[in-house]
Structure formats: structure tokens, C-alpha cells
PDB file of N, CA and C in Angstrom:
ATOM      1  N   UNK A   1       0.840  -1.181   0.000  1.00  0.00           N
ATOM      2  CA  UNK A   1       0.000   0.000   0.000  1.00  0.00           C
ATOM      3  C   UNK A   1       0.882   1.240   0.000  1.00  0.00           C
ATOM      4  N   UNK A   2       0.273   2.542   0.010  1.00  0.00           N
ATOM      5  CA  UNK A   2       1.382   3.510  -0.049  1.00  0.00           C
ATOM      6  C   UNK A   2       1.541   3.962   1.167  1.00  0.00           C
ATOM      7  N   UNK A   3       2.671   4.421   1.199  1.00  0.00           N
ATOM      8  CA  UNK A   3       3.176   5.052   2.787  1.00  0.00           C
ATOM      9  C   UNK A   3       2.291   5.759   3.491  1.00  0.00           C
ATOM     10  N   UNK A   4       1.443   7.109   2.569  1.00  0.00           N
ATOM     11  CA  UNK A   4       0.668   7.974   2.883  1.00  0.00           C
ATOM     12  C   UNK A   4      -1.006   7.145   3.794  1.00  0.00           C
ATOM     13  N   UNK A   5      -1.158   5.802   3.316  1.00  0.00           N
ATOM     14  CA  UNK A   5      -1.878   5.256   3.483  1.00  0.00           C
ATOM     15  C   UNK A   5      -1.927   3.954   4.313  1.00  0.00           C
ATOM     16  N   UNK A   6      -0.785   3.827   5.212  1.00  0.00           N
ATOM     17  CA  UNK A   6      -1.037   2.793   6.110  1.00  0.00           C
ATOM     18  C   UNK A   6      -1.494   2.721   6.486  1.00  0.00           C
ATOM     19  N   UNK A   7      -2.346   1.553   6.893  1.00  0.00           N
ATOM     20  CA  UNK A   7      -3.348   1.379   7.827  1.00  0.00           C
ATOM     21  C   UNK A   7      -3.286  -0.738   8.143  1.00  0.00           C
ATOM     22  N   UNK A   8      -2.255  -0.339   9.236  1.00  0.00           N
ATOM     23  CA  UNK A   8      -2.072  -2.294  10.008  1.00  0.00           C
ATOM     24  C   UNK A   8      -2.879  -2.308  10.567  1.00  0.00           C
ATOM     25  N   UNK A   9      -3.498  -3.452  10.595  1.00  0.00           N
ATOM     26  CA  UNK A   9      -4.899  -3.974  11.437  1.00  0.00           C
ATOM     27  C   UNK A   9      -3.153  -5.007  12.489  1.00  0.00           C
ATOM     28  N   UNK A  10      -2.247  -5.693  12.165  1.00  0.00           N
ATOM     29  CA  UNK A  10      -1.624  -6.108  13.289  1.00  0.00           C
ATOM     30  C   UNK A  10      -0.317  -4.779  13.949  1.00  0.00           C
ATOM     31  N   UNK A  11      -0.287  -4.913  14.859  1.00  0.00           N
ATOM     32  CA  UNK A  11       1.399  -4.415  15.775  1.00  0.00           C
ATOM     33  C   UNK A  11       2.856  -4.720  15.630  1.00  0.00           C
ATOM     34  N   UNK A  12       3.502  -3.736  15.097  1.00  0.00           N
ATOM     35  CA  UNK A  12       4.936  -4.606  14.844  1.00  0.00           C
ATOM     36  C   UNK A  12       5.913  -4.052  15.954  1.00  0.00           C
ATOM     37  N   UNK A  13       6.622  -4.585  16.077  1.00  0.00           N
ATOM     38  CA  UNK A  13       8.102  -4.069  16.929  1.00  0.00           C
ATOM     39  C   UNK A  13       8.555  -2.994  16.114  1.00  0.00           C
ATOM     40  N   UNK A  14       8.580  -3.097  14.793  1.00  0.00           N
ATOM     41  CA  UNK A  14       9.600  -2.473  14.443  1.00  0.00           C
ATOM     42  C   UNK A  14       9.218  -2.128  12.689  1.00  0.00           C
ATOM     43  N   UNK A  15       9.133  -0.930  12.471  1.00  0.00           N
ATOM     44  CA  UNK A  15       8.951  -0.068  11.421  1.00  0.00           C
ATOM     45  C   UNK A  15      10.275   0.166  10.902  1.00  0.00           C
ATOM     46  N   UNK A  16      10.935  -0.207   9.591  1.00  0.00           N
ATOM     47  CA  UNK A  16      11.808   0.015   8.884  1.00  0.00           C
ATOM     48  C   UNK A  16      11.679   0.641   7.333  1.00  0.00           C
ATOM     49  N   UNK A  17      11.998   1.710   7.107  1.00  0.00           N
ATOM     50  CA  UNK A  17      12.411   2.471   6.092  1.00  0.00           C
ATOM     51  C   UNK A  17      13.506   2.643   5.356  1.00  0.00           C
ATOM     52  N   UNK A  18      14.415   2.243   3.898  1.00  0.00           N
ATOM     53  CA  UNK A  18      15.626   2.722   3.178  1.00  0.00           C
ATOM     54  C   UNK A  18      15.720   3.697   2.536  1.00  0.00           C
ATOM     55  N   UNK A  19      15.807   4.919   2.731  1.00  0.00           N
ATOM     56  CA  UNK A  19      16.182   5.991   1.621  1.00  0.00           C
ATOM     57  C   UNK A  19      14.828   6.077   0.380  1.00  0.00           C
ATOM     58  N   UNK A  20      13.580   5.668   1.229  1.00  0.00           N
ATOM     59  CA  UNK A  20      12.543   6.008   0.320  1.00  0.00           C
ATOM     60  C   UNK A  20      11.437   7.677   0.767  1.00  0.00           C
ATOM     61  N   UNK A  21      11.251   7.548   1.994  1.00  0.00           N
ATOM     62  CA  UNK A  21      10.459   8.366   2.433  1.00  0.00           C
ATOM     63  C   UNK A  21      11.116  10.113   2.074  1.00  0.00           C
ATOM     64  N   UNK A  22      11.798  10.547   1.543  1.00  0.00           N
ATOM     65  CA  UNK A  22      12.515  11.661   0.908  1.00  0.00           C
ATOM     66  C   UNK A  22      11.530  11.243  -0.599  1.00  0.00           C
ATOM     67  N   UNK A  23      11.006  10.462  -1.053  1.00  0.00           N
ATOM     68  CA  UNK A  23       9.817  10.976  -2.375  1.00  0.00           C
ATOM     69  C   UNK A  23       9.229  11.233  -2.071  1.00  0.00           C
ATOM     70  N   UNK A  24       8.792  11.764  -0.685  1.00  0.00           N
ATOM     71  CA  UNK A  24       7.111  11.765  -0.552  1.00  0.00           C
ATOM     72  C   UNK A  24       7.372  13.530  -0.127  1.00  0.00           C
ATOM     73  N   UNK A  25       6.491  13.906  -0.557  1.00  0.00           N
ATOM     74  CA  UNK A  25       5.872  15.221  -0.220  1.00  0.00           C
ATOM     75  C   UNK A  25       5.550  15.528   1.403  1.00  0.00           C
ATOM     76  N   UNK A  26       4.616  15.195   1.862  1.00  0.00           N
ATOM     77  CA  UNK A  26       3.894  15.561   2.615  1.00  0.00           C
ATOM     78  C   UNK A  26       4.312  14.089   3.870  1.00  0.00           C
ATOM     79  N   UNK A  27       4.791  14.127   4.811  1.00  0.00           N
ATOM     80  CA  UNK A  27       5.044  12.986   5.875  1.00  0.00           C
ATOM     81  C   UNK A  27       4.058  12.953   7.056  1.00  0.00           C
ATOM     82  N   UNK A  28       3.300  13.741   7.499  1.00  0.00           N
ATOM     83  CA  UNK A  28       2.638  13.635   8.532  1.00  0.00           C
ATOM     84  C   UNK A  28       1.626  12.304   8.186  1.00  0.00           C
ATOM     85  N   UNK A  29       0.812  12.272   7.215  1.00  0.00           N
ATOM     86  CA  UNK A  29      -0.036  10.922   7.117  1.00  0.00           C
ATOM     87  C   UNK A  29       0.867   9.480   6.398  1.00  0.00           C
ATOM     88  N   UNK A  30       2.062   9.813   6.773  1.00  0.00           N
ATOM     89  CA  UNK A  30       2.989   8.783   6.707  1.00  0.00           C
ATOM     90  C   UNK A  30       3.213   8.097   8.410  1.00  0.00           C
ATOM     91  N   UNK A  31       3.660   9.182   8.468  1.00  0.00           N
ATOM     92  CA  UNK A  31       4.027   9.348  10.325  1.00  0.00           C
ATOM     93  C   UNK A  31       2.462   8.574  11.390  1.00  0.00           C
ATOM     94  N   UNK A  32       1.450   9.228  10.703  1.00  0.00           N
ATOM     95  CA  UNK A  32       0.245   8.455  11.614  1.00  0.00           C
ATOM     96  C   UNK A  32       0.096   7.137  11.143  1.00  0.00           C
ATOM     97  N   UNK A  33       0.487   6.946   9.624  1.00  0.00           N
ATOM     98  CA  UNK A  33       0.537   5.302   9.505  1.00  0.00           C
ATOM     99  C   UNK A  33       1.140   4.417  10.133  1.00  0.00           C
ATOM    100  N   UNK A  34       2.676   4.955  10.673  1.00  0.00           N
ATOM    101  CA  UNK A  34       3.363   4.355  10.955  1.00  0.00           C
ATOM    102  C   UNK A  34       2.955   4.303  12.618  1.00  0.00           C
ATOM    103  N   UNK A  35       2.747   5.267  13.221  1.00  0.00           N
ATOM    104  CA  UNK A  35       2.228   4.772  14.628  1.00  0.00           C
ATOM    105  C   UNK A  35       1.115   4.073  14.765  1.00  0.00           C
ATOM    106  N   UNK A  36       0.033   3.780  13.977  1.00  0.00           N
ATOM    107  CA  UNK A  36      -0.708   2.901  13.900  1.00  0.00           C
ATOM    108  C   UNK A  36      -0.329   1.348  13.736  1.00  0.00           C
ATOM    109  N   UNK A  37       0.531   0.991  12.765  1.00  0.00           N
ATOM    110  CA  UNK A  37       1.214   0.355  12.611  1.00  0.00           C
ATOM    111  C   UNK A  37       2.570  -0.557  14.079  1.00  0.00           C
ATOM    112  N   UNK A  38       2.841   0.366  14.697  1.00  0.00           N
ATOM    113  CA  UNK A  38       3.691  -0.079  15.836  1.00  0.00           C
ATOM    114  C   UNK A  38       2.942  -0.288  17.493  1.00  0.00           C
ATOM    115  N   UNK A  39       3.563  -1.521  18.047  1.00  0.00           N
ATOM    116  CA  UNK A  39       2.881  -1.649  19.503  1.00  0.00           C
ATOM    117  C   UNK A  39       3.808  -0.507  20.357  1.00  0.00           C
ATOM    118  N   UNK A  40       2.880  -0.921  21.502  1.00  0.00           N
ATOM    119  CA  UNK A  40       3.600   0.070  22.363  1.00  0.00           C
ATOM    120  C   UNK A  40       5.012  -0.051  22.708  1.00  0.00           C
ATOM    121  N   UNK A  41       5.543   0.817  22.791  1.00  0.00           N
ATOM    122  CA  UNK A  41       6.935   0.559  23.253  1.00  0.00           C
ATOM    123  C   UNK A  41       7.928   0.215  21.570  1.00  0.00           C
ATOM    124  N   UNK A  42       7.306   0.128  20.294  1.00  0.00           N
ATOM    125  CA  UNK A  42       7.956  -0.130  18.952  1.00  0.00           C
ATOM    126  C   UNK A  42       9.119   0.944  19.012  1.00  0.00           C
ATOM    127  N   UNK A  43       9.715   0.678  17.694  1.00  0.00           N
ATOM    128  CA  UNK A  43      10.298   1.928  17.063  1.00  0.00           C
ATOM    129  C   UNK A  43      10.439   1.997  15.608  1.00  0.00           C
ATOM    130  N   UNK A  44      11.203   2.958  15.113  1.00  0.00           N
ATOM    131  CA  UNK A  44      11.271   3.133  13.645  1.00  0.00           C
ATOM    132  C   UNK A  44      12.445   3.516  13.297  1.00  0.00           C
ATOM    133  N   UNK A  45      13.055   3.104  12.019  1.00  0.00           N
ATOM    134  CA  UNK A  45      14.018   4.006  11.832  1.00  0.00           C
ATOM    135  C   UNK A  45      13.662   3.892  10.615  1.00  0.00           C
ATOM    136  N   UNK A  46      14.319   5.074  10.224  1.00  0.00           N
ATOM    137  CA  UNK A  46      13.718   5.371   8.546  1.00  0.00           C
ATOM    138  C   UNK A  46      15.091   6.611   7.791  1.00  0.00           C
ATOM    139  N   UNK A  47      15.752   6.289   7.860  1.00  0.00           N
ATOM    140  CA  UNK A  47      17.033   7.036   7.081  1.00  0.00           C
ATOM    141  C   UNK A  47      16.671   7.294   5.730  1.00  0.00           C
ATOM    142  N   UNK A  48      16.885   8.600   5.460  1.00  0.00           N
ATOM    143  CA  UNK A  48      16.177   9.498   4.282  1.00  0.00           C
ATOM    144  C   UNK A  48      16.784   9.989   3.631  1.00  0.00           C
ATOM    145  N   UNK A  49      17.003  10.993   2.132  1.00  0.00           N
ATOM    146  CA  UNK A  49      17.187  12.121   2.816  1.00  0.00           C
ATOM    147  C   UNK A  49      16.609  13.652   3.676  1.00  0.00           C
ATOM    148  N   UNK A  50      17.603  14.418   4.128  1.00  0.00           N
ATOM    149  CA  UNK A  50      16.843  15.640   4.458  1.00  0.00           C
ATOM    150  C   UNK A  50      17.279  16.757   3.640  1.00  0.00           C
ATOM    151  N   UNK A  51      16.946  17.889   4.782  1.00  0.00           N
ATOM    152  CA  UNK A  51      17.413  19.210   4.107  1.00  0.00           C
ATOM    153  C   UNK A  51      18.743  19.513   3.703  1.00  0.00           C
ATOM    154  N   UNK A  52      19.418  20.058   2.803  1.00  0.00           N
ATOM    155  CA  UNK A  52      20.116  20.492   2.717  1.00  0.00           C
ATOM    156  C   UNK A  52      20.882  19.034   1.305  1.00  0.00           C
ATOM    157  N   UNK A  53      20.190  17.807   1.193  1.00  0.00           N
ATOM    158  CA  UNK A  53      20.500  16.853   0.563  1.00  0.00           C
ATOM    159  C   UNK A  53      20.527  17.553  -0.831  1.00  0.00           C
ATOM    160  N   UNK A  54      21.099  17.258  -2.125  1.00  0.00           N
ATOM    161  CA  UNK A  54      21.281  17.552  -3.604  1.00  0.00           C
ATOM    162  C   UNK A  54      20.879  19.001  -3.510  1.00  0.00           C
ATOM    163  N   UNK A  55      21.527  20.115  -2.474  1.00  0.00           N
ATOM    164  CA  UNK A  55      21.241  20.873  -2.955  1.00  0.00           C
ATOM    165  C   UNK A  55      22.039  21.961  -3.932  1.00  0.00           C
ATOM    166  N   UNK A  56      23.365  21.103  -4.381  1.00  0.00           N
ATOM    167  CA  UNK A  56      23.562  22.001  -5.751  1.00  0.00           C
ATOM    168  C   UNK A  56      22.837  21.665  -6.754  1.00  0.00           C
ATOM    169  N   UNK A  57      22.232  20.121  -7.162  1.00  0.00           N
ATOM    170  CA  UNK A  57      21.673  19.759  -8.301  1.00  0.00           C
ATOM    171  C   UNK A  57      20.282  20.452  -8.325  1.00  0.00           C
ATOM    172  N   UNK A  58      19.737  20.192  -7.482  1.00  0.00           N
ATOM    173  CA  UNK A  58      18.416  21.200  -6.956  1.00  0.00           C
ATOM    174  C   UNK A  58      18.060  22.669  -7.299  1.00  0.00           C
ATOM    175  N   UNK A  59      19.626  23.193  -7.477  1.00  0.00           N
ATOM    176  CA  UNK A  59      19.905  24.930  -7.852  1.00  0.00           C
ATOM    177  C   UNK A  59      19.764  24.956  -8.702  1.00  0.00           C
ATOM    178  N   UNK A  60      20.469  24.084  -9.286  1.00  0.00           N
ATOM    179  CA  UNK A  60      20.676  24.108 -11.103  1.00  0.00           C
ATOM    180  C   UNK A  60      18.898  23.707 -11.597  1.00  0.00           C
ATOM    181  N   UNK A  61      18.579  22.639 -11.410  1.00  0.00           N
ATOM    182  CA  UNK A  61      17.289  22.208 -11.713  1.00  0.00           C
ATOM    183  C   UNK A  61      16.502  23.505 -11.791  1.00  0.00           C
ATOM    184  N   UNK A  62      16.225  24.401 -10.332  1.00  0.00           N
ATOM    185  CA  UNK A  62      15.813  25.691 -10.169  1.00  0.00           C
ATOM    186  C   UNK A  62      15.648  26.533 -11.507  1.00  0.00           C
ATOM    187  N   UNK A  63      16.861  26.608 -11.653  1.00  0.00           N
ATOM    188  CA  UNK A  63      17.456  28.097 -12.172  1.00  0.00           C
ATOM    189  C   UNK A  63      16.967  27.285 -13.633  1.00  0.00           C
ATOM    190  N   UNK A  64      17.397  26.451 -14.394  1.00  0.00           N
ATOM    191  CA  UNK A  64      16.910  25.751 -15.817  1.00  0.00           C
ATOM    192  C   UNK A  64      15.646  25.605 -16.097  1.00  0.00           C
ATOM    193  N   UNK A  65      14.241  25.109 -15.224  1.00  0.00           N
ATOM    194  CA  UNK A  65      13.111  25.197 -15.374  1.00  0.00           C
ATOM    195  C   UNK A  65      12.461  26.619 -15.646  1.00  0.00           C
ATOM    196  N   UNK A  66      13.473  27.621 -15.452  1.00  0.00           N
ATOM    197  CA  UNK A  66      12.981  29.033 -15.473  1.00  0.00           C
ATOM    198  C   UNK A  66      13.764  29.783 -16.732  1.00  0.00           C
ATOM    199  N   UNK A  67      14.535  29.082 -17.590  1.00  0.00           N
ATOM    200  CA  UNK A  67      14.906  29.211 -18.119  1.00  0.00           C
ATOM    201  C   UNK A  67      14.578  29.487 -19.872  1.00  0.00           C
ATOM    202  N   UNK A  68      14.397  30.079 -20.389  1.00  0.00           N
ATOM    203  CA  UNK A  68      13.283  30.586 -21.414  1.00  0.00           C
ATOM    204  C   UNK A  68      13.555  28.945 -22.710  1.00  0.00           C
ATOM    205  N   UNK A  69      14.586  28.491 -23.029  1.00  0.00           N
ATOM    206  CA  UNK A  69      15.317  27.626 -23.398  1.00  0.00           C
ATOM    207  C   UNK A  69      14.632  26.446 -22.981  1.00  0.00           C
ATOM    208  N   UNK A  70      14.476  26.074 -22.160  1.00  0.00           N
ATOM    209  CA  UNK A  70      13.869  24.928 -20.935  1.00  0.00           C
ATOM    210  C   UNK A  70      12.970  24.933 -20.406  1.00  0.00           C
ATOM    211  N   UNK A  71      12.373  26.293 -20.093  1.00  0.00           N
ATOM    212  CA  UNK A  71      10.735  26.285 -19.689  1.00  0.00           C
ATOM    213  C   UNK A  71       9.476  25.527 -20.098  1.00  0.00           C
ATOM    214  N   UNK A  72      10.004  25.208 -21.516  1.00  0.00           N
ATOM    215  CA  UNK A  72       8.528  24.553 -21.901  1.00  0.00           C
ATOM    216  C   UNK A  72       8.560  22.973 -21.281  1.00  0.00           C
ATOM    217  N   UNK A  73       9.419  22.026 -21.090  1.00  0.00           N
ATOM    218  CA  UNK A  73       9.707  20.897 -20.831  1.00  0.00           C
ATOM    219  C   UNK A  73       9.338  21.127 -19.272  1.00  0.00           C
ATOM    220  N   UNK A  74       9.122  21.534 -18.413  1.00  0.00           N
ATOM    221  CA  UNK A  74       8.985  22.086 -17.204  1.00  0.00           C
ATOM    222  C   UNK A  74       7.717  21.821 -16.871  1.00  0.00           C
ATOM    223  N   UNK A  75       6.644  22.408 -17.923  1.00  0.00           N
ATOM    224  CA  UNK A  75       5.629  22.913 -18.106  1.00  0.00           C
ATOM    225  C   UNK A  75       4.214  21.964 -16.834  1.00  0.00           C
ATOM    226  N   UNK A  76       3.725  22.432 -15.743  1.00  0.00           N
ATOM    227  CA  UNK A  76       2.947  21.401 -15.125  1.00  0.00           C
ATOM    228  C   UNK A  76       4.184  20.747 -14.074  1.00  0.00           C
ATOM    229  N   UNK A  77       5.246  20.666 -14.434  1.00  0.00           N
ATOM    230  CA  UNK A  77       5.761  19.676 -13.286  1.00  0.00           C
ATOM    231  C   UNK A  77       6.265  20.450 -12.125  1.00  0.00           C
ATOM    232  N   UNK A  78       5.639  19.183 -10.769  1.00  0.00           N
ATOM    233  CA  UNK A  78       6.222  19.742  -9.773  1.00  0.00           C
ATOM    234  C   UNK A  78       7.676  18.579  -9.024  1.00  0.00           C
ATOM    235  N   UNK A  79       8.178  18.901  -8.123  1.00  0.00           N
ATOM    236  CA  UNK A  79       8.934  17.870  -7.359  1.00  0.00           C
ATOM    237  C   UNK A  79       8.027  17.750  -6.596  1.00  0.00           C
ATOM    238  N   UNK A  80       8.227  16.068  -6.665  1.00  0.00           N
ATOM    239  CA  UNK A  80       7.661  14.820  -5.903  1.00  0.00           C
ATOM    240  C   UNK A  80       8.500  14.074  -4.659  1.00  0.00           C
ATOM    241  N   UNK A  81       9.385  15.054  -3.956  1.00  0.00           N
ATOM    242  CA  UNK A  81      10.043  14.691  -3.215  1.00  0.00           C
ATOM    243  C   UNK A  81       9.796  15.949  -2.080  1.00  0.00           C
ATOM    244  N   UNK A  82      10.485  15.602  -0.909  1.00  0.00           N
ATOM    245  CA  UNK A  82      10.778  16.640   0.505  1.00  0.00           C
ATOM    246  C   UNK A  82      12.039  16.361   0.841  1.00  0.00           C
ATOM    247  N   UNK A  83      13.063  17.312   1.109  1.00  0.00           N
ATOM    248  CA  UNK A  83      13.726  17.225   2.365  1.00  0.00           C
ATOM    249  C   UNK A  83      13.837  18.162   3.375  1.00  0.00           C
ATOM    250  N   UNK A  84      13.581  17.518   4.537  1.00  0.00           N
ATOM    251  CA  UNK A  84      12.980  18.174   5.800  1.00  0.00           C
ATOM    252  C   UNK A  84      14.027  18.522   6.650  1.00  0.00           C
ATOM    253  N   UNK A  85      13.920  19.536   7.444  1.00  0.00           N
ATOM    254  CA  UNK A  85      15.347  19.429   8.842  1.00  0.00           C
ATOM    255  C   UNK A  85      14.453  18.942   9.974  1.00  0.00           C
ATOM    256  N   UNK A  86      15.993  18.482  10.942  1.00  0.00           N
ATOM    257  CA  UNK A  86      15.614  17.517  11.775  1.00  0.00           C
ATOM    258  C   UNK A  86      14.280  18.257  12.787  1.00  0.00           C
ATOM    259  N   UNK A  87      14.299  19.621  12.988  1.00  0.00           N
ATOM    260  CA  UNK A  87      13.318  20.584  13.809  1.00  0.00           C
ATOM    261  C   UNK A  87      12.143  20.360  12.935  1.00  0.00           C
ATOM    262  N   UNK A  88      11.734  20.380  12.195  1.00  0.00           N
ATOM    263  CA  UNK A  88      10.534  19.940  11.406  1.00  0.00           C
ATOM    264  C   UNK A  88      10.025  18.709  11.694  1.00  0.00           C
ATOM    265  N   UNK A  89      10.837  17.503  11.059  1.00  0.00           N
ATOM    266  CA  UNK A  89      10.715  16.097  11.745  1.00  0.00           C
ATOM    267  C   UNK A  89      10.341  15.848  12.830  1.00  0.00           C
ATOM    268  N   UNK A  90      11.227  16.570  14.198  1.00  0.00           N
ATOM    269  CA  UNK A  90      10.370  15.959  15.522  1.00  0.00           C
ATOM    270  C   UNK A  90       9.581  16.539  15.496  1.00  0.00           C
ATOM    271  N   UNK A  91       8.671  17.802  14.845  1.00  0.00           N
ATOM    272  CA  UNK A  91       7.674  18.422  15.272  1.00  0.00           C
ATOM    273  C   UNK A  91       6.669  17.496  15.084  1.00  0.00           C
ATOM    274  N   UNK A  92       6.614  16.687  13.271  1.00  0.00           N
ATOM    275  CA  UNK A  92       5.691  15.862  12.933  1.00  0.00           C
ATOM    276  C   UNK A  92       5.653  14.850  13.909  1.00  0.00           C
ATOM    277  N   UNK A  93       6.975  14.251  14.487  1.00  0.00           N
ATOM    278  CA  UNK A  93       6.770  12.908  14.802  1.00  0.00           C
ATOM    279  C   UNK A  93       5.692  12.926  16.293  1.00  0.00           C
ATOM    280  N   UNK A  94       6.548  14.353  17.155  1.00  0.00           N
ATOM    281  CA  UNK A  94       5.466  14.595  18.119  1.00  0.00           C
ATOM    282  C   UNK A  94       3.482  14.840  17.890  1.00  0.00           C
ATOM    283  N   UNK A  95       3.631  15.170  16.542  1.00  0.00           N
ATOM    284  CA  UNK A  95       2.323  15.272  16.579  1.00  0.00           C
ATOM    285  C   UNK A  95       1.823  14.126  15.915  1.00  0.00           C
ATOM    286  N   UNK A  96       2.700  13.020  15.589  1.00  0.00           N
ATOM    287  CA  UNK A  96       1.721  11.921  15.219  1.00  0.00           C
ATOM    288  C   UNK A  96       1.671  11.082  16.586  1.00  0.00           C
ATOM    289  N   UNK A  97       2.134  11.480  17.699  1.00  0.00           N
ATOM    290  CA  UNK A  97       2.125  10.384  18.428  1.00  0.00           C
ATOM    291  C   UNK A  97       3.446   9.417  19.175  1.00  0.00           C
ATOM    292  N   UNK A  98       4.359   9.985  18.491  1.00  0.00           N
ATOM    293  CA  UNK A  98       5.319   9.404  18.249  1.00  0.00           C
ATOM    294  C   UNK A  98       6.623   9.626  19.173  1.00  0.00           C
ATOM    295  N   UNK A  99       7.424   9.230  19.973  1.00  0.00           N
ATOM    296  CA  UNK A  99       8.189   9.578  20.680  1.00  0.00           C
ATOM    297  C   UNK A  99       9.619   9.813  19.805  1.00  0.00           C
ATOM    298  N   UNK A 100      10.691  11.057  19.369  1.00  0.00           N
ATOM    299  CA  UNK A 100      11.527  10.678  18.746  1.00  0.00           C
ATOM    300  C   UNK A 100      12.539  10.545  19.828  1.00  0.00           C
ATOM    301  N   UNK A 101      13.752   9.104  19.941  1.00  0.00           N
ATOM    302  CA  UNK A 101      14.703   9.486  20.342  1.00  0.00           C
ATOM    303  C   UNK A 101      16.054  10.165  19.814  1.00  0.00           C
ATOM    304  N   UNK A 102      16.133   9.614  18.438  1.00  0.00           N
ATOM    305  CA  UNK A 102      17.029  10.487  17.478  1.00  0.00           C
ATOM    306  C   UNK A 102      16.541  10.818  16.335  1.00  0.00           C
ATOM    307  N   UNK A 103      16.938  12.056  15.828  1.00  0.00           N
ATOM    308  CA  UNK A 103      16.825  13.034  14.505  1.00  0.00           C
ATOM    309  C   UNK A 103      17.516  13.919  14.354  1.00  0.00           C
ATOM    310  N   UNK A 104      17.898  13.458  13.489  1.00  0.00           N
ATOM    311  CA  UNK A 104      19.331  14.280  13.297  1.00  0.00           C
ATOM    312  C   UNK A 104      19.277  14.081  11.547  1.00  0.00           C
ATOM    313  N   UNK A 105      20.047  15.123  10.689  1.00  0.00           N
ATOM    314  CA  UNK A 105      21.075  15.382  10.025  1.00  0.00           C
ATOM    315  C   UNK A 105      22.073  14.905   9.623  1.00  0.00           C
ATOM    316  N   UNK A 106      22.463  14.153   9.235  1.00  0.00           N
ATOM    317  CA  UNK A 106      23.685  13.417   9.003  1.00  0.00           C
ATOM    318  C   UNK A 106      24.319  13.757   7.848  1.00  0.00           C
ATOM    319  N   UNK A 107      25.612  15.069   7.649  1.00  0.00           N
ATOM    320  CA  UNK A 107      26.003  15.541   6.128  1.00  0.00           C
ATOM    321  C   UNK A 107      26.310  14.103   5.502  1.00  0.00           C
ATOM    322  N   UNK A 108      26.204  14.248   4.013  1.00  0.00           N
ATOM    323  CA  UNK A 108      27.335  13.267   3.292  1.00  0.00           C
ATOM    324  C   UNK A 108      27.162  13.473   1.688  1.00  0.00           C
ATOM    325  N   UNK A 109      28.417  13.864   1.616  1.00  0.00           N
ATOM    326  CA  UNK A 109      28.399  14.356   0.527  1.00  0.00           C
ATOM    327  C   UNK A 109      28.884  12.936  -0.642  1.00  0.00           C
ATOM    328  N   UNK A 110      28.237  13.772  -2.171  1.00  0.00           N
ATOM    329  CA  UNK A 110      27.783  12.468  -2.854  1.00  0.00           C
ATOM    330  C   UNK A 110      28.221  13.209  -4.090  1.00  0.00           C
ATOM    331  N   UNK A 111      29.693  12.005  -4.391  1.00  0.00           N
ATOM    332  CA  UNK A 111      30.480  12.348  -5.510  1.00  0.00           C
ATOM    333  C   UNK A 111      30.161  10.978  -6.558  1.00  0.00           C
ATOM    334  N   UNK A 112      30.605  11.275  -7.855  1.00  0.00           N
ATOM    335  CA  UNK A 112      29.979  10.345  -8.648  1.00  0.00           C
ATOM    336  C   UNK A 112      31.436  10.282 -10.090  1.00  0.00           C
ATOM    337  N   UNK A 113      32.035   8.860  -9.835  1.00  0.00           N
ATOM    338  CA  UNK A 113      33.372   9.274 -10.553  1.00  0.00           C
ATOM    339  C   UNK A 113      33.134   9.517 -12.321  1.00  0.00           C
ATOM    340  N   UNK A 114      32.165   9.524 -12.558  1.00  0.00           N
ATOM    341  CA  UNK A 114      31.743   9.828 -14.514  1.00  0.00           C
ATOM    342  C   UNK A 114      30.333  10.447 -14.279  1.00  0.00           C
ATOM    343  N   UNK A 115      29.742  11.147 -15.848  1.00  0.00           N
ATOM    344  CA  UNK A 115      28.901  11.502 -16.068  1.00  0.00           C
ATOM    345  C   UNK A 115      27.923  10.289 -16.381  1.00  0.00           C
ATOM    346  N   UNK A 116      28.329   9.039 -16.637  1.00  0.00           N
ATOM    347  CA  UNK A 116      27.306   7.893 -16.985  1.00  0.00           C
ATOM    348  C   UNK A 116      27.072   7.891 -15.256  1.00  0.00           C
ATOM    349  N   UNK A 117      27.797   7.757 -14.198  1.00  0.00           N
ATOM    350  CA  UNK A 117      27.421   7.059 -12.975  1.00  0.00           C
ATOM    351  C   UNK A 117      26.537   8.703 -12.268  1.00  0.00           C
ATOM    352  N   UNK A 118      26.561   9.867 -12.388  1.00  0.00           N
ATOM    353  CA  UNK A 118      25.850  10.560 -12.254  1.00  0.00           C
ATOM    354  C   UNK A 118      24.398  10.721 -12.825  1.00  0.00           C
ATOM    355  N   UNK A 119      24.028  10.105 -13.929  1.00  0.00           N
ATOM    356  CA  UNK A 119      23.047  10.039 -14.510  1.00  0.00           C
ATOM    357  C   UNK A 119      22.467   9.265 -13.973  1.00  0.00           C
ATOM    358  N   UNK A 120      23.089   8.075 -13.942  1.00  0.00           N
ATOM    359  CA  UNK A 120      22.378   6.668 -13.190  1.00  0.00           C
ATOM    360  C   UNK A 120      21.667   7.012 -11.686  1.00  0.00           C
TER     361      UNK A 120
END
């Protein structure tokens, strides 16, 4: 089902996420899925990215969609992704219910040795 839309009829220990929840837009009706989803005392970890993630490619993307050259290919589209800082995050997680013990930020920067492995 989709993230936005969990809904466990059983209790798990343990909610696990890989580097997916950074497509989603909007996390709060992610966040209530997931506490629905966990018994008492569960946890989650869900490593993402956040703020501050691709944000030179992100600039460029910016600045080219606005670009008289490139504008039309643009046309209607939005990004289908979020990245959030960690002060945002516990805000949601507190309001779904959710106890956070860590949220954090974690830099890491992301080099790519060719233009084929950057594309990819």
C-alpha cells in the first residue's frame, strides 16, 4: 500500500524504512501510519534524505526550469520529493504520536566518478 496510506490492522516491533520516504511530499499521514502500525513501546528508523541533501543539483534544476530555453519541458511539473530538517521532523513525529529518540542530520556528501554514474 502507499506510505501515505497505512493502515495495520496487526502491531509490529519495528517499522523500517531505506532511503525512500525523501519521495514523498507531505510525511505527517505517513508518520500516523506508521504509529498505527507499531505496539507500544515499537520503534522506527527510517534514514532518508533531508534538508540540505542535492542541494547544488536542486539549484541548477531551479534556475533551468525558469529558463526561457527549458521552460517549456517544465511545463505542469512539480517535485515529488521533501527534504525536511531535523526541527521539522520531531515536530511531525510529536504530533503523530510518536516519541523521537534520534533526529538528526547526518552531512554526506555524494560524488559520482563519470557523467554515466551521475546520470544513473
Amino acid at each position: 500500500m502507499a506510505a501515505q496510506q497505512l493502515d495495520c490492522s496487526s502491531k509490529f516491533d519495528i517499522v523500517f524504512s531505506n532511503a525512500a520516504l525523501h519521495w514523498i511530499n507531505d510525511h505527517r499521514p505517513v508518520l500516523a501510519g506508521i504509529r498505527k502500525c507499531l505496539r507500544a513501546g515499537g520503534w522506527m528508523l527510517v534514514p532518508m534524505g533531508g534538508k540540505g541533501n542535492a542541494a547544488d543539483v536542486l539549484g541548477v534544476f531551479e534556475v533551468m526550469r525558469h529558463e526561457p530555453a527549458w521552460r517549456q519541458y517544465f511545463a505542469g511539473f512539480s517535485l515529488t520529493f521533501g527534504f525536511f530538517s531535523a526541527e521539522e521532523y520531531r515536530l511531525w513525529l510529536w504530533e503523530a504520536g510518536l516519541s523521537p529518540v534520534r533526529v538528526e542530520l547526518i552531512r554526506k556528501d555524494m560524488s559520482y566518478p563519470s557523467r554515466e554514474g551521475f546520470a544513473g
